[in-house]
N, C-alpha and C. Protein backbone atom coordinates (compact mmCIF):
# COMPACT_ATOMS: atom_id res chain seq x y z
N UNK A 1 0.85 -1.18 0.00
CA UNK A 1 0.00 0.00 0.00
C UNK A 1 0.89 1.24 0.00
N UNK A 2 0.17 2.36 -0.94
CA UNK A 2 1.46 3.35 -0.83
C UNK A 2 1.10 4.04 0.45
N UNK A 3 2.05 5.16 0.39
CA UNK A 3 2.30 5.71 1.36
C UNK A 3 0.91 6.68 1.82
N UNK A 4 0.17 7.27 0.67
CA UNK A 4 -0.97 8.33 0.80
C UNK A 4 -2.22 7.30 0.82
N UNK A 5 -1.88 6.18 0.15
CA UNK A 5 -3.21 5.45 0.66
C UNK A 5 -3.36 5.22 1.65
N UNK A 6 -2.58 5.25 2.80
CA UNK A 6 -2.15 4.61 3.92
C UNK A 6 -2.51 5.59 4.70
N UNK A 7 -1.99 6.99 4.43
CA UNK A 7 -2.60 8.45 4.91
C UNK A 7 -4.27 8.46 4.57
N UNK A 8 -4.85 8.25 3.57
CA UNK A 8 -6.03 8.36 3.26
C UNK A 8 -6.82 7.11 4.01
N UNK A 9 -6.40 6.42 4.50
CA UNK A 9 -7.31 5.22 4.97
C UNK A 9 -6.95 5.86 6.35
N UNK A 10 -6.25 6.06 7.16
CA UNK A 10 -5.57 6.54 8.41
C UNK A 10 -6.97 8.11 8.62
N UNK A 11 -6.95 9.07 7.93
CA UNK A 11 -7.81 10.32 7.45
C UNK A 11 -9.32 9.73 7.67
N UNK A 12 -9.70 8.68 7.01
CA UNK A 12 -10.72 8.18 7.21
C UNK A 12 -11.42 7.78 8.51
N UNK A 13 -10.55 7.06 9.47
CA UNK A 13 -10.44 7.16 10.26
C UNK A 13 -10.69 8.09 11.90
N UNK A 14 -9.70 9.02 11.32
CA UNK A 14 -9.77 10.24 12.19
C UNK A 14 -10.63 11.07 12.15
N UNK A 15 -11.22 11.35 10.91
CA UNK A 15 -12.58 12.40 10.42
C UNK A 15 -13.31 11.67 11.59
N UNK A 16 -13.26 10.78 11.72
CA UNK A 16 -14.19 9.66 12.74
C UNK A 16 -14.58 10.15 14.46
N UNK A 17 -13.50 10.85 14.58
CA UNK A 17 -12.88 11.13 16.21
C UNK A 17 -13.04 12.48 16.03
N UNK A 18 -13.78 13.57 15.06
CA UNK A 18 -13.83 14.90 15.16
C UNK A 18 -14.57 14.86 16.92
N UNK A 19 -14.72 16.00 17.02
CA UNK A 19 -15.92 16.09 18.75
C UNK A 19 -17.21 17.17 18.44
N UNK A 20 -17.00 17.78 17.15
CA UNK A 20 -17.73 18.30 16.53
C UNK A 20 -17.99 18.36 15.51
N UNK A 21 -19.59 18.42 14.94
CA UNK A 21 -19.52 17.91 13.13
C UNK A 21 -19.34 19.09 12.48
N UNK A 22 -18.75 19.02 11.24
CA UNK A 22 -18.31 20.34 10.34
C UNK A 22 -19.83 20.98 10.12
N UNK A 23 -19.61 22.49 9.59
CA UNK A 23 -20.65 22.64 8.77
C UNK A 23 -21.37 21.98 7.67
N UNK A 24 -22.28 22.51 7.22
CA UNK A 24 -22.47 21.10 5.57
C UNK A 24 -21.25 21.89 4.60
N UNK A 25 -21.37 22.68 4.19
CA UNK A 25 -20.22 22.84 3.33
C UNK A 25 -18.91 22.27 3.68
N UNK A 26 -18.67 22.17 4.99
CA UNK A 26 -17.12 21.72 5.11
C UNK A 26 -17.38 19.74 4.63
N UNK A 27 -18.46 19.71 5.18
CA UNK A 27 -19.24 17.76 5.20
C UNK A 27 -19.27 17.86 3.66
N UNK A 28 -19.80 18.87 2.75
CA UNK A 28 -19.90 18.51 1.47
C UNK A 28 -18.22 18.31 0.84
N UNK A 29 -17.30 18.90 0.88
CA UNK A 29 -16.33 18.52 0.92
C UNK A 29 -15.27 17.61 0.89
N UNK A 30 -15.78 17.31 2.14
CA UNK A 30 -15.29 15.92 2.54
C UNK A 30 -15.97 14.54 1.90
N UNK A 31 -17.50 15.18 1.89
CA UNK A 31 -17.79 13.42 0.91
C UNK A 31 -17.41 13.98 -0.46
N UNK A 32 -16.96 15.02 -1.21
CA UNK A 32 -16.80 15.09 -2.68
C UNK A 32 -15.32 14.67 -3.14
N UNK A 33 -14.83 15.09 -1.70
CA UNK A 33 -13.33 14.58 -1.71
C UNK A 33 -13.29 13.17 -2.28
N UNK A 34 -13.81 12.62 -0.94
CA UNK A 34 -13.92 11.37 -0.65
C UNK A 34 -14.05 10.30 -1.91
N UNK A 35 -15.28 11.04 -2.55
CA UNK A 35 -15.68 10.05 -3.52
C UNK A 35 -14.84 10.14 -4.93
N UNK A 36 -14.32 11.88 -5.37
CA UNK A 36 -13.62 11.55 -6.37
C UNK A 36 -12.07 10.57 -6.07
N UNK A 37 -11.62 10.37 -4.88
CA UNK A 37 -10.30 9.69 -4.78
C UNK A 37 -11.00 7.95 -4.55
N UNK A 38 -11.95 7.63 -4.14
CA UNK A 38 -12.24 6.33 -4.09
C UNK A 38 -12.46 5.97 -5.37
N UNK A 39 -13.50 6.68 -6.25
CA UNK A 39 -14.55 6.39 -7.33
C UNK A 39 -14.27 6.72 -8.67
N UNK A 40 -13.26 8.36 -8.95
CA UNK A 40 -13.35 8.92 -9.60
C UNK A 40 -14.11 10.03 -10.06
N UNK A 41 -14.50 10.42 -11.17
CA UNK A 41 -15.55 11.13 -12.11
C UNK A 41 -16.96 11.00 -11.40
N UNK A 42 -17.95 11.97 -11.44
CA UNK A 42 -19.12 11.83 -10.94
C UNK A 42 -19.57 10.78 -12.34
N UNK A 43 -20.94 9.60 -11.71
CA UNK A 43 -21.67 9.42 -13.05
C UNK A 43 -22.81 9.28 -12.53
N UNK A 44 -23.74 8.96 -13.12
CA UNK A 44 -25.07 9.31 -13.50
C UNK A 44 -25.97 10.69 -13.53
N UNK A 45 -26.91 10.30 -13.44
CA UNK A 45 -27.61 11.48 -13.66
C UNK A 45 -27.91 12.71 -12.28
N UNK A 46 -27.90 13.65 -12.69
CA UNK A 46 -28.07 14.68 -11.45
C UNK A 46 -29.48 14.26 -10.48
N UNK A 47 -29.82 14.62 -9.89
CA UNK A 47 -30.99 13.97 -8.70
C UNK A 47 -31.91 15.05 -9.16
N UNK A 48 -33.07 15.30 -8.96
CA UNK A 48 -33.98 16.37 -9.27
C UNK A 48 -34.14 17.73 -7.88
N UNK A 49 -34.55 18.51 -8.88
CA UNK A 49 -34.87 19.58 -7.87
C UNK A 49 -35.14 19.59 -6.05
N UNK A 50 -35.69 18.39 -5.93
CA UNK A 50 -36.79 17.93 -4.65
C UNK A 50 -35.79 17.04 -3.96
N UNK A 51 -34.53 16.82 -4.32
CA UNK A 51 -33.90 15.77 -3.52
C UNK A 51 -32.53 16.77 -3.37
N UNK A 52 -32.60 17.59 -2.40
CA UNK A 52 -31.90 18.59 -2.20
C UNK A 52 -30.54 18.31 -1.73
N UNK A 53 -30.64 17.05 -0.39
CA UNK A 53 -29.21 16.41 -0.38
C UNK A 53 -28.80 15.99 -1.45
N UNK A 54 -29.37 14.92 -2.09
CA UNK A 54 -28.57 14.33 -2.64
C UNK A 54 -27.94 14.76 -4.02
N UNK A 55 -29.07 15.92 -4.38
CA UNK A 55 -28.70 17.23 -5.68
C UNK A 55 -27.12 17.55 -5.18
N UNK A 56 -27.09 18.36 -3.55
CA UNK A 56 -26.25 19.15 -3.20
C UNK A 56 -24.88 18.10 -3.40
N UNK A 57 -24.65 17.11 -2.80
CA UNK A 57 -24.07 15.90 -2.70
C UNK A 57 -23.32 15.71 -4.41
N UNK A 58 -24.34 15.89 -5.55
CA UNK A 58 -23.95 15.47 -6.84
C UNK A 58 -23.47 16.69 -7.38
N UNK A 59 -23.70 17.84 -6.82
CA UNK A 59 -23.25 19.05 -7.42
C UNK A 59 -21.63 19.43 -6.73
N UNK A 60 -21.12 19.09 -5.35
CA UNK A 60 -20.03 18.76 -5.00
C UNK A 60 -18.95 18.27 -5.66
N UNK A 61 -19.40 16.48 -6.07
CA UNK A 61 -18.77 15.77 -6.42
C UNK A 61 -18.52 16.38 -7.94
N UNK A 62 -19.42 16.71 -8.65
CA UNK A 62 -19.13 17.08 -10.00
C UNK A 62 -18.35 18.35 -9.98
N UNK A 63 -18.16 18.92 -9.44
CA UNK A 63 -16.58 20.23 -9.05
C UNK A 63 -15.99 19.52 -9.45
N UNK A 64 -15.59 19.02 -9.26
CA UNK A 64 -13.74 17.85 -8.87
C UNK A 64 -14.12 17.30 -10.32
N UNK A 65 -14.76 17.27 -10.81
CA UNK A 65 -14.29 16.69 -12.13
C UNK A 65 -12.92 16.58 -13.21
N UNK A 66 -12.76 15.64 -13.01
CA UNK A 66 -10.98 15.90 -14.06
C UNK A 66 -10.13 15.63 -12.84
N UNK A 67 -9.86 15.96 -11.20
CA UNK A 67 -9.25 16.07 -10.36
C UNK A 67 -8.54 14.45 -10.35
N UNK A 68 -7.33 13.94 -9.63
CA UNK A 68 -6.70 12.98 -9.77
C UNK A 68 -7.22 12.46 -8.88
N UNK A 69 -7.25 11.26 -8.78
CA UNK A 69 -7.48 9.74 -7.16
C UNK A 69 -6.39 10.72 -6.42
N UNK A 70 -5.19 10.30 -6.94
CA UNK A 70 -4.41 11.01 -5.23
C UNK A 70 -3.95 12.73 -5.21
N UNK A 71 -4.59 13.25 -6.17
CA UNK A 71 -5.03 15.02 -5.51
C UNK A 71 -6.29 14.63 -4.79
N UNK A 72 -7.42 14.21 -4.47
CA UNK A 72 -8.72 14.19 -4.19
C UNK A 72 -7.99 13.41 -2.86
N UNK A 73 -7.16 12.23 -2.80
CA UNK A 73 -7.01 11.61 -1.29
C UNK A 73 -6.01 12.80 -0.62
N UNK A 74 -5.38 13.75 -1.27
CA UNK A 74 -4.09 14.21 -0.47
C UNK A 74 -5.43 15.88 -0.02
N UNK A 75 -6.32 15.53 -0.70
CA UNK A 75 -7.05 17.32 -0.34
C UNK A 75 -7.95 16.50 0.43
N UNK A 76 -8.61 15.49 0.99
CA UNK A 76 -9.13 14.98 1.98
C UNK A 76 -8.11 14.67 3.57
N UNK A 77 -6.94 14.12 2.94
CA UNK A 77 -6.30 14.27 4.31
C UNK A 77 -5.72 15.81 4.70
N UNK A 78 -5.61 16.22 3.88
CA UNK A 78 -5.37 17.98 4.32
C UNK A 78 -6.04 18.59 5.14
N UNK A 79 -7.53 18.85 4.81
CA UNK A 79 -9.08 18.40 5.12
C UNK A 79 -9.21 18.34 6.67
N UNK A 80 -8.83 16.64 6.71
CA UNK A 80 -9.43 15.92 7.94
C UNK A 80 -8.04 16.70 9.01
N UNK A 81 -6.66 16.97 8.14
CA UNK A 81 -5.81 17.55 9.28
C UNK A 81 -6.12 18.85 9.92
N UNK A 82 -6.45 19.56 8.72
CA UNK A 82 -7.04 20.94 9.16
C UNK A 82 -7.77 21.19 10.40
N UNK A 83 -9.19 20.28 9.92
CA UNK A 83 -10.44 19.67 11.18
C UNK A 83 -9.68 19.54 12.30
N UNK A 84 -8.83 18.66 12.39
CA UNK A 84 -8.31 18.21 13.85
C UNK A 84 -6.92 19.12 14.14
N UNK A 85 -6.77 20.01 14.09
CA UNK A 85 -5.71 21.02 14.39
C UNK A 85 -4.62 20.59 13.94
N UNK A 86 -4.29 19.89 12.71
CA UNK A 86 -2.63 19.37 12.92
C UNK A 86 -2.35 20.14 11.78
């Protein structure tokens, strides 16, 4: 395992042990992070008007479009370090 996967699974982790939850923008973030370094590229279709999370959620992830697996894991552990003062 490399070295940032190792950081990114470790990040995962620790987001875990916050003592307080982020705002949603900082939470949207973190799952858009999240998903372009696990998943990649957003796909399917956008959610409709009426499904406001999960719109907000798909409109996140589709930012990062083009962004790399390990820019998306190294701006999630940045992220989760920030969160926890380090």
């Amino acid at each position: 395992m490399s070295d940032l996967k190792a950081q990114f699974a470790q990040a995962q982790v620790d987001v875990k042990t916050l003592t307080e939850r982020p705002d949603n923008q900082t939470m949207l973030k973190l799952y858009s992070l999240f998903k372009q370094a696990s998943e990649g590229d957003v796909t399917g279709s956008r959610p409709g008007m009426l499904d406001l999370v999960n719109r907000a959620k798909y409109d996140a992830w589709a930012e990062l479009k083009g962004k790399t697996n390990d820019a998306a894991m190294q701006g999630y552990i940045d992220l989760v370090n920030k969160l926890l003062g380090r």
